[in-house]
Protein backbone atom coordinates (compact mmCIF):
# COMPACT_ATOMS: atom_id res chain seq x y z
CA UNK A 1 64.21 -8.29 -72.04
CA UNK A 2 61.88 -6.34 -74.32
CA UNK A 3 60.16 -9.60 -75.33
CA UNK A 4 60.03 -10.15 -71.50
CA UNK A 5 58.51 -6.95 -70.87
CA UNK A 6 56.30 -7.31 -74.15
CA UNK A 7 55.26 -10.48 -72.85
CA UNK A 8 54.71 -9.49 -68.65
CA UNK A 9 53.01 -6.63 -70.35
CA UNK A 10 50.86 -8.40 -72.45
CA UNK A 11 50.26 -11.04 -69.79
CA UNK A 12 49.72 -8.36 -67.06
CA UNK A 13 47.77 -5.82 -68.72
CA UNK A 14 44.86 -8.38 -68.83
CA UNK A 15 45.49 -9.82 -64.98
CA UNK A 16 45.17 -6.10 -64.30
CA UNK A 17 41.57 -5.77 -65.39
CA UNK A 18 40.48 -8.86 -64.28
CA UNK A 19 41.50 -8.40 -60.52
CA UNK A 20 39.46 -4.94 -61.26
CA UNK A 21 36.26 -7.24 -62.34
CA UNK A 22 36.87 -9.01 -59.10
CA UNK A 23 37.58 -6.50 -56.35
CA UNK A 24 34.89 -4.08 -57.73
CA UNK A 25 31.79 -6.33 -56.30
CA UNK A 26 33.62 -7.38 -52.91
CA UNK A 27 34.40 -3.75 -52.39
CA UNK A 28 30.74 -2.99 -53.34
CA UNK A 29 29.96 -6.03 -51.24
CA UNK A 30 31.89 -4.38 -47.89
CA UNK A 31 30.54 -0.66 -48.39
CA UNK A 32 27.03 -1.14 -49.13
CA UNK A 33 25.95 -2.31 -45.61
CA UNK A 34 28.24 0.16 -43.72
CA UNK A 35 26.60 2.67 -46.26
CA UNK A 36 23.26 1.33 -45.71
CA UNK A 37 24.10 1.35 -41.52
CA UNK A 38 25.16 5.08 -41.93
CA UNK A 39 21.26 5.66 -43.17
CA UNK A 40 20.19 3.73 -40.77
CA UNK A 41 21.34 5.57 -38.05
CA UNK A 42 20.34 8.81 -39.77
CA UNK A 43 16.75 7.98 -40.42
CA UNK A 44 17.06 6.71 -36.27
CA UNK A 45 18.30 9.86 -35.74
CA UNK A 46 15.35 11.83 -37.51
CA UNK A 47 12.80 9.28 -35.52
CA UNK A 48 14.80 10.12 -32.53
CA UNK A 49 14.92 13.65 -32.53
CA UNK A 50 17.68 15.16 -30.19
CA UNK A 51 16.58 16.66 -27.04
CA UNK A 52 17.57 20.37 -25.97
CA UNK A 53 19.57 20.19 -23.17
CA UNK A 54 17.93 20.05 -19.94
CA UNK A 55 19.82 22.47 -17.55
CA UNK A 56 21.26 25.32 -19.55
CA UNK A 57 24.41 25.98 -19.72
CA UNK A 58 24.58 29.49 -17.59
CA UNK A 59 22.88 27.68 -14.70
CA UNK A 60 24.94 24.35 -14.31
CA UNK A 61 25.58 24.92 -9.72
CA UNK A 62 23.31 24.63 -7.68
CA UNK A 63 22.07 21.81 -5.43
CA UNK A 64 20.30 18.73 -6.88
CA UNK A 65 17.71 16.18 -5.14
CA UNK A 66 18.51 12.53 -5.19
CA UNK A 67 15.04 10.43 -4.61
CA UNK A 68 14.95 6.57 -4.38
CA UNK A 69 12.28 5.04 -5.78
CA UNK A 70 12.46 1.64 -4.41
CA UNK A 71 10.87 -1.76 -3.65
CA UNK A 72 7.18 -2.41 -4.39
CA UNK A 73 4.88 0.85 -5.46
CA UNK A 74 2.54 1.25 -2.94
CA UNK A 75 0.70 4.28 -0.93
CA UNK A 76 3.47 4.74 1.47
CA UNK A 77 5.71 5.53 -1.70
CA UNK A 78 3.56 8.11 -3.27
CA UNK A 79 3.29 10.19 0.32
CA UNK A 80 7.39 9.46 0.39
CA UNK A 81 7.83 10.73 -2.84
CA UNK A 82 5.17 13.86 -2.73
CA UNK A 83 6.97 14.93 0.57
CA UNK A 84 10.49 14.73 -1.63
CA UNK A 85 9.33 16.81 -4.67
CA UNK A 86 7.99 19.33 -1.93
CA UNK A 87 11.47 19.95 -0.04
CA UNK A 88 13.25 19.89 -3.50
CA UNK A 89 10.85 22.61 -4.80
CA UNK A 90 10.95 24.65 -1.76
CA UNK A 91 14.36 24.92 -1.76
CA UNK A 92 14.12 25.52 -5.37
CA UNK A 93 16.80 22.64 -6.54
CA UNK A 94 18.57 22.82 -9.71
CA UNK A 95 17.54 19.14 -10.43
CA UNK A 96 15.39 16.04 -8.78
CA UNK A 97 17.22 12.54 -9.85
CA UNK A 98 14.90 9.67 -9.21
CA UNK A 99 16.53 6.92 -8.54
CA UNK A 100 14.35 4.07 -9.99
CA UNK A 101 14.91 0.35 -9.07
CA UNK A 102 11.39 -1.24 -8.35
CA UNK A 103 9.74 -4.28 -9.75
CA UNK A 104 6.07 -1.97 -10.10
CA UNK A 105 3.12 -2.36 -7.61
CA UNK A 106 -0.46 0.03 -7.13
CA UNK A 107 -1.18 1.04 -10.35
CA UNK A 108 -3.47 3.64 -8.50
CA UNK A 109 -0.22 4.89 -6.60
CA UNK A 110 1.75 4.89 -9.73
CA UNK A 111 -0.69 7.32 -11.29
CA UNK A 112 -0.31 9.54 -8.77
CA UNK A 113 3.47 9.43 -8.46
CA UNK A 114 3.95 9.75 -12.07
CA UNK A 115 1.08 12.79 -12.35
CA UNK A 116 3.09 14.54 -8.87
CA UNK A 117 6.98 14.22 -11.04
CA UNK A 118 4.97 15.62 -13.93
CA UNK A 119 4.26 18.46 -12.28
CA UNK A 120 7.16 19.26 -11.00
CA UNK A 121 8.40 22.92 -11.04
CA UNK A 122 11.51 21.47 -11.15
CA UNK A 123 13.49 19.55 -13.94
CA UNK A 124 13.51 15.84 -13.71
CA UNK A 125 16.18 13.02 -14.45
CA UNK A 126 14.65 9.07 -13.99
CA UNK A 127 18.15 7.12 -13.27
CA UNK A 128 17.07 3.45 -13.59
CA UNK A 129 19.53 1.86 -11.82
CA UNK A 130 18.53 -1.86 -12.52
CA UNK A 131 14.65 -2.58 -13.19
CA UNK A 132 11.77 0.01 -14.06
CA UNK A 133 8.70 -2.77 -14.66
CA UNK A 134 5.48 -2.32 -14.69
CA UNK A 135 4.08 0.31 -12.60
CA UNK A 136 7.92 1.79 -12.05
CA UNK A 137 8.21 2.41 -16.01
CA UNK A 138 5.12 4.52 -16.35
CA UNK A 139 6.55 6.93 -13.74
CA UNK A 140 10.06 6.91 -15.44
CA UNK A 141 7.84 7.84 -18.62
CA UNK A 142 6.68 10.93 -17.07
CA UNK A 143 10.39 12.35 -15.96
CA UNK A 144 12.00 15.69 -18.11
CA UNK A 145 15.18 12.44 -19.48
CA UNK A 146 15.34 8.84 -18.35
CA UNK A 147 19.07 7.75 -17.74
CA UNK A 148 20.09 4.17 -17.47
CA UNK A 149 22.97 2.06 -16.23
CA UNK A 150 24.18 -0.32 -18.36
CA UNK A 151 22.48 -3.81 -17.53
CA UNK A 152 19.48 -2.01 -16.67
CA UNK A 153 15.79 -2.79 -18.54
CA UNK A 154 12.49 -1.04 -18.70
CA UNK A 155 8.80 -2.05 -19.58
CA UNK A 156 7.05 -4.83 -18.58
CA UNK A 157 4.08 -3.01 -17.87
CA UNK A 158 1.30 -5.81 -18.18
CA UNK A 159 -2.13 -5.23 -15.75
CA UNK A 160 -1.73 -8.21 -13.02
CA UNK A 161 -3.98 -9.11 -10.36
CA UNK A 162 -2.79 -9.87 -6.46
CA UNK A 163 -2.28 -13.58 -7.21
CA UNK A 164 0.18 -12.66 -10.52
CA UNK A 165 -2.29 -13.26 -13.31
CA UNK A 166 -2.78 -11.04 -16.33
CA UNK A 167 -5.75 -8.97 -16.40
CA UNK A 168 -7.77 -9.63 -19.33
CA UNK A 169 -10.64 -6.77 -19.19
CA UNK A 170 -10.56 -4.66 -22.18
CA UNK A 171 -11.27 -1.83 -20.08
CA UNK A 172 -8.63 -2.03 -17.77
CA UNK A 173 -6.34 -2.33 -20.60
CA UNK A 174 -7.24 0.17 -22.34
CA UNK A 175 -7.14 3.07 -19.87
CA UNK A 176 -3.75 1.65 -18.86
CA UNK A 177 -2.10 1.82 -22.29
CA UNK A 178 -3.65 4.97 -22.64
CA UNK A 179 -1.84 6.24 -19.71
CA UNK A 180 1.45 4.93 -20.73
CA UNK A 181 1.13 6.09 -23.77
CA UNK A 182 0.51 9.59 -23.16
CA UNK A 183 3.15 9.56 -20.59
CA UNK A 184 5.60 8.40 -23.48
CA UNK A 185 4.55 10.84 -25.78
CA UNK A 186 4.07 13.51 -23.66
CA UNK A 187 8.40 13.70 -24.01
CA UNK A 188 8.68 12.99 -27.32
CA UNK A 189 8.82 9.20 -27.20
CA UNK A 190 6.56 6.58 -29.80
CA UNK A 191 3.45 5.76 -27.92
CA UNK A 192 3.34 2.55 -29.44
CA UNK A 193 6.22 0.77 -27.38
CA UNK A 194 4.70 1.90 -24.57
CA UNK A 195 1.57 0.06 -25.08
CA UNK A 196 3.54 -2.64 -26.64
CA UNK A 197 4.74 -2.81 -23.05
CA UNK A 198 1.02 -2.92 -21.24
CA UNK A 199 -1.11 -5.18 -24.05
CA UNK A 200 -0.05 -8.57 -25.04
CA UNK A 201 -2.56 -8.32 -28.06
CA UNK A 202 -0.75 -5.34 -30.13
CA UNK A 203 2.18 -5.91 -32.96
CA UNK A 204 4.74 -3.49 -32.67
CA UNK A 205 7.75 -3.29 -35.33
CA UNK A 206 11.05 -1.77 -33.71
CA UNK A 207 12.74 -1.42 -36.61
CA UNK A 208 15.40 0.10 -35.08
CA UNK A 209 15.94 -3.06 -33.08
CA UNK A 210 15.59 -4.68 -36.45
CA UNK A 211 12.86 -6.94 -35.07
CA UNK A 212 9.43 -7.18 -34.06
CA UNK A 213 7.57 -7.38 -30.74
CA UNK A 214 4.64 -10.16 -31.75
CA UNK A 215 1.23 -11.10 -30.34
CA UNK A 216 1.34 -12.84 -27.12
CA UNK A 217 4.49 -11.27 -25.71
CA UNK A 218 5.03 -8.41 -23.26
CA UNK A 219 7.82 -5.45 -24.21
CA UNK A 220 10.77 -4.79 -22.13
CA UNK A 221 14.05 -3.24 -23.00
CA UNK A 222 17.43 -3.18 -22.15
CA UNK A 223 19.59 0.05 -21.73
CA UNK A 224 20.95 -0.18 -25.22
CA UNK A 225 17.60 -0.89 -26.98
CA UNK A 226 16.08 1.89 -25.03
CA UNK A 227 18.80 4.15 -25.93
CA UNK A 228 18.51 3.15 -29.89
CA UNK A 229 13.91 3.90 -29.87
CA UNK A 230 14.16 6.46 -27.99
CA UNK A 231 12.98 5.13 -23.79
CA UNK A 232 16.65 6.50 -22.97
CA UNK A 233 18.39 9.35 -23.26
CA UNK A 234 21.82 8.12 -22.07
CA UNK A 235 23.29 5.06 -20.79
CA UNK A 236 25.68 6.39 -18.09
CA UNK A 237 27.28 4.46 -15.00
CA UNK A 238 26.92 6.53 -12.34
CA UNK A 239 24.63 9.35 -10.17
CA UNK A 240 27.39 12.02 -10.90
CA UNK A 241 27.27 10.85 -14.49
CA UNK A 242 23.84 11.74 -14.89
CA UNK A 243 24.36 15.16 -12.81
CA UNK A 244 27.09 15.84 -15.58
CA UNK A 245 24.97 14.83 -18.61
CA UNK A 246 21.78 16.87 -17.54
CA UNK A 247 23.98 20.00 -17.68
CA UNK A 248 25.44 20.51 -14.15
CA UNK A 249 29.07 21.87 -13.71
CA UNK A 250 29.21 22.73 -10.07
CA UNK A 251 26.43 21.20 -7.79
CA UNK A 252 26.16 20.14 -3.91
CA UNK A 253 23.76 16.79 -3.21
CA UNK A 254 20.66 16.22 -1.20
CA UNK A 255 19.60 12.87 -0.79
CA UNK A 256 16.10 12.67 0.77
CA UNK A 257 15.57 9.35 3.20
CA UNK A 258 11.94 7.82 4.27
CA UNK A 259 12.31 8.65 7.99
CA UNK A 260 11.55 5.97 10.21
CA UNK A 261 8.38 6.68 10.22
CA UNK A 262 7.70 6.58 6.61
CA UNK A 263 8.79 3.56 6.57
CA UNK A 264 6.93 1.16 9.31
CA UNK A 265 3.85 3.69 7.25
CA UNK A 266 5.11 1.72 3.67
CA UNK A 267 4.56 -1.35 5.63
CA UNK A 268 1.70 -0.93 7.61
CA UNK A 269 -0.51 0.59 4.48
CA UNK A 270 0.36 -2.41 2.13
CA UNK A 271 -2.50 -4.51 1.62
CA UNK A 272 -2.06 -7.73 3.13
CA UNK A 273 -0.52 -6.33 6.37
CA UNK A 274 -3.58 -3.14 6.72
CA UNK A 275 -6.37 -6.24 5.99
CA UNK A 276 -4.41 -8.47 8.99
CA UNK A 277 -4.46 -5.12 11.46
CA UNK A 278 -8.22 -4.86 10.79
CA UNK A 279 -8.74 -8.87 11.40
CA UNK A 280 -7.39 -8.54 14.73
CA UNK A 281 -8.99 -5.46 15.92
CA UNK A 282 -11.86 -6.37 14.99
CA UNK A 283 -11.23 -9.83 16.39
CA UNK A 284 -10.57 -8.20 19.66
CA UNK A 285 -13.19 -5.51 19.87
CA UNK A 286 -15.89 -8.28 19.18
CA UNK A 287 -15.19 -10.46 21.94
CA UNK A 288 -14.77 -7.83 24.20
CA UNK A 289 -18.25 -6.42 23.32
CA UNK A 290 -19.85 -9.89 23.38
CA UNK A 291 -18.55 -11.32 26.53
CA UNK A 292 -18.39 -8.81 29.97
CA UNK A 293 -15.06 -7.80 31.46
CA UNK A 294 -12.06 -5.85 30.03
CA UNK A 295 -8.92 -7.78 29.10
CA UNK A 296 -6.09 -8.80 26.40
CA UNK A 297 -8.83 -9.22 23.55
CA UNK A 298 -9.61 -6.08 24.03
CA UNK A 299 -5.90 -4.18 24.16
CA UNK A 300 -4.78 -6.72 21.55
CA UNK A 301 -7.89 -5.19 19.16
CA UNK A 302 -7.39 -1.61 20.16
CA UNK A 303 -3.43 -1.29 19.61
CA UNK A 304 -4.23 -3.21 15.97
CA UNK A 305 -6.57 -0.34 15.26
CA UNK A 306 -3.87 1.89 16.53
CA UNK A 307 -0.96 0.39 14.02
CA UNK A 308 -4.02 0.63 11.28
CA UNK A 309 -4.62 4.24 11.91
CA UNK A 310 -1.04 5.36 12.53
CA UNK A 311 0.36 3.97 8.91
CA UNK A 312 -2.48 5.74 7.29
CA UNK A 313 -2.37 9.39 9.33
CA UNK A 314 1.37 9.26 8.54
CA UNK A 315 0.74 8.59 4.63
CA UNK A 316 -1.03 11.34 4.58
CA UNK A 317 -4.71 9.69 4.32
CA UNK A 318 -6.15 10.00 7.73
CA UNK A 319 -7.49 12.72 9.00
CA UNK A 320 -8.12 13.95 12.37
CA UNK A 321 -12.07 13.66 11.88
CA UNK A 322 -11.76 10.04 10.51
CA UNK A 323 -9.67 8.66 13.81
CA UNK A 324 -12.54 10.37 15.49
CA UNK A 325 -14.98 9.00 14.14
CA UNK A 326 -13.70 5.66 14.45
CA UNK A 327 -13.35 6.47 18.26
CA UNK A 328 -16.86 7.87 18.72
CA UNK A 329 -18.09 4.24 17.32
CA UNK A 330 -15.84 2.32 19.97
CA UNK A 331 -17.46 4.51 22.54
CA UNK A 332 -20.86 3.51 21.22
CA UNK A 333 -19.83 -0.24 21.67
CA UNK A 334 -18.62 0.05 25.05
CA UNK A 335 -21.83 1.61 26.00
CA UNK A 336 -23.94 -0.66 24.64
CA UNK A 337 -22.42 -3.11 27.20
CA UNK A 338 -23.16 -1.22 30.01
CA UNK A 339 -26.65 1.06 28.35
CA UNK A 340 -28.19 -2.12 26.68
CA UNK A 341 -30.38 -0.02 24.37
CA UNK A 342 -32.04 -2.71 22.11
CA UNK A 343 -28.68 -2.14 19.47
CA UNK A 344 -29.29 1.28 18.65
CA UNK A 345 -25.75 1.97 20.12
CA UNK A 346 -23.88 -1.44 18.85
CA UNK A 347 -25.19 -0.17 15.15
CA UNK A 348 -23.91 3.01 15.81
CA UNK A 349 -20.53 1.93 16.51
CA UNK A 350 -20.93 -0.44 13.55
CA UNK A 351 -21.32 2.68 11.82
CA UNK A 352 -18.78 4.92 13.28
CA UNK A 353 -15.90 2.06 12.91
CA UNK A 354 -16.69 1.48 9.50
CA UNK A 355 -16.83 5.01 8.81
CA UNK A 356 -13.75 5.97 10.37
CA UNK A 357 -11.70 2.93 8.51
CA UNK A 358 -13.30 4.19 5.41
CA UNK A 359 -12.35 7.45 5.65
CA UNK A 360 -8.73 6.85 6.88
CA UNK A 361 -8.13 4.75 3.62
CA UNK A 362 -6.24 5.91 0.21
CA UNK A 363 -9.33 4.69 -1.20
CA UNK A 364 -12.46 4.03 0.78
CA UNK A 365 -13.86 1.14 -1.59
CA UNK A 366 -10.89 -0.55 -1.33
CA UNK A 367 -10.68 -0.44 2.61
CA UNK A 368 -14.80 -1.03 2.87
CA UNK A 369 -13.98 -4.29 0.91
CA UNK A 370 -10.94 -5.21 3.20
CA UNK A 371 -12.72 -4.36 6.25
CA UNK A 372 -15.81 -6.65 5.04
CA UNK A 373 -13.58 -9.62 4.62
CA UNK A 374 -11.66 -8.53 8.09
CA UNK A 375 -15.50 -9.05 9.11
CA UNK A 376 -16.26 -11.99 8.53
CA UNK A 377 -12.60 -13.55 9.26
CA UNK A 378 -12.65 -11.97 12.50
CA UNK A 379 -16.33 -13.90 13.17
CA UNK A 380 -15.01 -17.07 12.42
CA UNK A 381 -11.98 -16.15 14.82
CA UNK A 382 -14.64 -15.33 17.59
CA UNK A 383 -16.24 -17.98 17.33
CA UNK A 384 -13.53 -20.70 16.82
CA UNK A 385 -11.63 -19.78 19.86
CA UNK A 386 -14.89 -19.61 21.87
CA UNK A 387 -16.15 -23.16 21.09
CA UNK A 388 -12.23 -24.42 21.45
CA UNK A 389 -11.38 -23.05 24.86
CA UNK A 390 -14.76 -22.86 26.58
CA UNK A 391 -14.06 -26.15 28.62
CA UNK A 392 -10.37 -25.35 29.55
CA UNK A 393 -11.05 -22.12 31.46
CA UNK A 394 -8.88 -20.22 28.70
CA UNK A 395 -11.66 -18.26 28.03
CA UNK A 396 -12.59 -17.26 31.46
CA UNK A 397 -9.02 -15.88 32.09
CA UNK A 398 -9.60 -13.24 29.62
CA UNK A 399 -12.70 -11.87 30.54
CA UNK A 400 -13.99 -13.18 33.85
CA UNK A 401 -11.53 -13.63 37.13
CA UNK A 402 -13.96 -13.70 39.65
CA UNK A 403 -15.06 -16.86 41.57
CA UNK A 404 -19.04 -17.75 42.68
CA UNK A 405 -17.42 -19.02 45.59
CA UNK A 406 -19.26 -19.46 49.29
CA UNK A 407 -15.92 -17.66 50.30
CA UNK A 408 -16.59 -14.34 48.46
CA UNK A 409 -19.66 -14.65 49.76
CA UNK A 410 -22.23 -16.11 46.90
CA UNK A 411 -24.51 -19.17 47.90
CA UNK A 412 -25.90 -22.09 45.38
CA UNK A 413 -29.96 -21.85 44.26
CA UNK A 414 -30.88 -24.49 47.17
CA UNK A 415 -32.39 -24.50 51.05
CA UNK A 416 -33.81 -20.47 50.51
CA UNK A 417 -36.56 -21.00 53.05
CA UNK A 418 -33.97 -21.08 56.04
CA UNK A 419 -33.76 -17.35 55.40
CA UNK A 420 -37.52 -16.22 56.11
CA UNK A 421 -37.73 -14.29 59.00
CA UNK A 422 -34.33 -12.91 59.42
CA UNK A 423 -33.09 -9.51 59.44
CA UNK A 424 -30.09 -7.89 57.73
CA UNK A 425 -29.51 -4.49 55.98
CA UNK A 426 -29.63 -3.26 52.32
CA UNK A 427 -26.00 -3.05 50.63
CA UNK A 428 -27.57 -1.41 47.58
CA UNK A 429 -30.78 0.64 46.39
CA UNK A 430 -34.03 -2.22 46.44
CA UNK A 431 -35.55 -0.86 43.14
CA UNK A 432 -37.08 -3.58 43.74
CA UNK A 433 -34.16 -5.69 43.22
CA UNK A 434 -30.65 -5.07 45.22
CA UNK A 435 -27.84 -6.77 47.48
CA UNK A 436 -28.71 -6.94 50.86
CA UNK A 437 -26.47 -8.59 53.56
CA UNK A 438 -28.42 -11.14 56.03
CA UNK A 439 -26.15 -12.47 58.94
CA UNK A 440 -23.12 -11.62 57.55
CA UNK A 441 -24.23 -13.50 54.27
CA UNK A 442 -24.42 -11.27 50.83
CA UNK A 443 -28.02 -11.98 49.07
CA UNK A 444 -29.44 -11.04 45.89
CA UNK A 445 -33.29 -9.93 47.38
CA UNK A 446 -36.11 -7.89 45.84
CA UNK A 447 -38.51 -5.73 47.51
CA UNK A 448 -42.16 -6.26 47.24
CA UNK A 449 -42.37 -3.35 44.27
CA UNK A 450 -41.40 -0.31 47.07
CA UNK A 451 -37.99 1.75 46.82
CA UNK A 452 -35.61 0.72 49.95
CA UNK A 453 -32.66 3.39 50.59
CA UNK A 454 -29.28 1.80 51.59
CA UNK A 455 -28.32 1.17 54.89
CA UNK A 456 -32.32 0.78 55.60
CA UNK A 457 -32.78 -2.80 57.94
CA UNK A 458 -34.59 -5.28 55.95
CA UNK A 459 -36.64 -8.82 57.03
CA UNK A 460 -36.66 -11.10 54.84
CA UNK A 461 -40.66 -11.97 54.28
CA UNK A 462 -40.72 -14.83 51.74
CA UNK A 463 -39.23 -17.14 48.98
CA UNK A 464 -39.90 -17.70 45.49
CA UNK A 465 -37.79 -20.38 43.61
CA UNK A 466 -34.67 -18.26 43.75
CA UNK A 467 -35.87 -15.21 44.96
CA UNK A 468 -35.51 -13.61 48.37
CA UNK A 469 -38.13 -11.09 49.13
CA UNK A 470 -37.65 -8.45 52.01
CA UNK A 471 -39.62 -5.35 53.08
CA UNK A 472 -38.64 -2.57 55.78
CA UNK A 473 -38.11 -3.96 59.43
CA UNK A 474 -41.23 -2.86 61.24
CA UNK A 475 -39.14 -2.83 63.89
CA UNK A 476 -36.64 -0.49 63.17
């Protein structure tokens, strides 16, 4: 037995210290990276500072502001989303939660929206509840925290033109990432993944991400990645979630609608539909100024420019003196067809159209630029459905209903000579020329150069191709 032991002793005394030599690297093996992890996450943490808490804890009640930021950015949104931060203020809220979910838009609105939630005398929560691109991350970059659902992504931010393509002018760029980036760093995020998300051109390493965003692509981020560089501050499921996290205990909700309203105003100021209600008013005003008569040209044109100025006065961009402005030069049209005064008054209500549009406009080079291309669309509208209908009498039934008929009492430019001699009485002034009714028979006549009253008997004296001329009746 001794011998046994002697022996298991002898022969496990070395199988001791070689499982030692072997388990000492694969432990090292296992520990190292979760060691290595652990300072990881610490030298994250010291790149991601922690915030303070945004509501402190001996305010957590009171009521907080929930804001949809939705759809396309465009001006409707910003006047939406001014009126919003307004109410919320004056009823000094405990919190305003955006809710973000918006595939960008106006870069131009965008600025304004994020500069109007960055000074807001309120604090601010940006709940991203599936997609802040583009122009919808910048203002998410200028809220107090930015909360996202999980599945949710942010960035995207690349400078597009209407038709989708990138923008490639340095300039444009440039001011862009600018923006985003001092919008990032403004609360204590790296400026360099928000221009990472703007310029295709720029190398940024996330090495938190443990990878790099290269040359030629375009930065976006999901929830989690956001949360490990710092673009989140919490990943969190719901509204009440994010009410909770920012510091709340006790708090009543508040959740401010575009009225209907607002609304047909987010449609009507979008580009493509305020550019089609200036084609068709203008459409309609210029062949009601260029043909005599009053008809569905005309109401089609004006209720156009009515649509046009009632999405812009409700955005907030019209003013009383641009609609009238834009009224004094329809006045000046419809007076030139009555006052022909050599086009003094059809260039003033050139002028007072174009200067009323202008005006009205979030941005008056913008809307002159529209309203030239409205121009000359509307011209070739003009003068397309003139040439096309002038032979079916379409044409006439907008503008013209009455007859040269014998029957309402007009003759043809024949046989004038039968009327020499005979007597009748002026219908109108003779100043020299006037209506004058001969036998029961309405003629156009003109007076040898003297005024004739109304009512006064005429004879006619002589003819002239198609002229009738009368004196007084020395009779009379």
């Amino acid at each position: 037995m001794r011998l046994l032991r002697k022996k298991r002793s002898i022969v496990g005394e070395p199988g001791r210290g070689g499982l030692k030599a072997l388990l000492l690297p694969l432990a090292l093996l296992i520990l190292l990276p979760v060691f290595g992890w652990g300072m990881q996450a610490a030298s994250a943490e010291e790149q991601v500072p922690q915030k303070p808490a945004l509501i402190s804890s001996d305010s957590g009640s009171g009521t907080v502001y929930i804001v949809p930021v939705e759809s396309t950015i465009e001006r409707g949104l910003a006047a939406f989303l001014d009126r919003a931060i307004t109410e919320a203020e004056e009823a000094k809220a405990a919190l305003l939660l955006l809710k973000i979910d918006t595939p960008g838009g106006s870069l131009q609105s965008a600025g304004e929206i994020g500069s109007r939630i960055a000074s807001a005398k309120i604090p601010t929560v940006a709940y991203v509840e599936a997609k802040a691109a583009s122009a919808g991350a910048y203002i998410a970059l200028n809220a107090d925290r930015i909360v996202m659902t999980p599945g949710s992504s942010i960035g995207a931010a690349m400078v597009v033109d209407s038709a989708g393509e990138a923008v490639e002018s340095p300039k444009i760029v440039s001011f862009w990432s600018s923006e985003m980036q001092s919008a990032a760093e403004k609360n204590g995020r790296k400026g360099e993944i928000a221009v990472g998300m703007v310029d295709p051109h720029l190398v940024v390493e996330l090495k938190e991400l443990g990878r790099t965003k290269e040359r030629g692509q375009i930065l976006s981020l999901t929830a989690n990645e956001a949360l490990q560089v710092g673009y989140s501050d919490a990943v969190l499921s719901s509204t009440d979630e994010a009410i909770r996290w920012a510091g709340m205990e006790h708090w009543s909700t508040v959740e401010v609608k575009p009225t209907i309203a607002e609304r047909l105003s987010r449609w009507l100021t979008s580009d493509g539909i305020s550019t089609l209600l200036l084609i068709i008013g203008l459409a309609g005003i210029f062949i009601e100024v260029f043909v005599p008569g009053f008809g569905a040209p005309g109401i089609t044109g004006l209720v156009a420019f009515a649509l046009y100025f009632f999405g812009q006065y409700i955005a907030g961009f019209a003013g009383i003196e641009s609609i009238v402005l834009f009224l004094l030069g329809i006045l000046f049209l419809l007076l030139e067809i009555f006052l022909p005064s050599f086009g003094i008054l059809f260039v003033l209500g050139v002028a007072g159209i174009a200067g009323g549009i202008g005006m009205a406009a979030y941005d008056t080079g913008d809307a002159l630029q529209s309203l030239g291309i409205a121009v000359l669309i509307a011209a070739v509208i003009v003068a397309a459905f003139a040439y096309i209908f002038r032979k079916k009498g379409i044409w006439n039934r907008f503008v013209l209903r009455e007859q040269l008929t014998k029957e309402e009492g007009f003759v043809p430019n024949e046989g004038r000579e039968e009327w020499i001699g005979k007597t009748g009485v002026a219908l109108t002034p003779l100043r020299p020329a006037g209506t004058a009714e001969v036998e029961g028979t309405r003629l156009d006549v003109v007076s040898f150069g003297d005024y004739i009253e109304t009512g006064t008997r005429i004879r006619v004296m002589a003819t002239d191709g198609t002229r009738i001329v009368v004196q007084k009746d020395s009779a009379e």
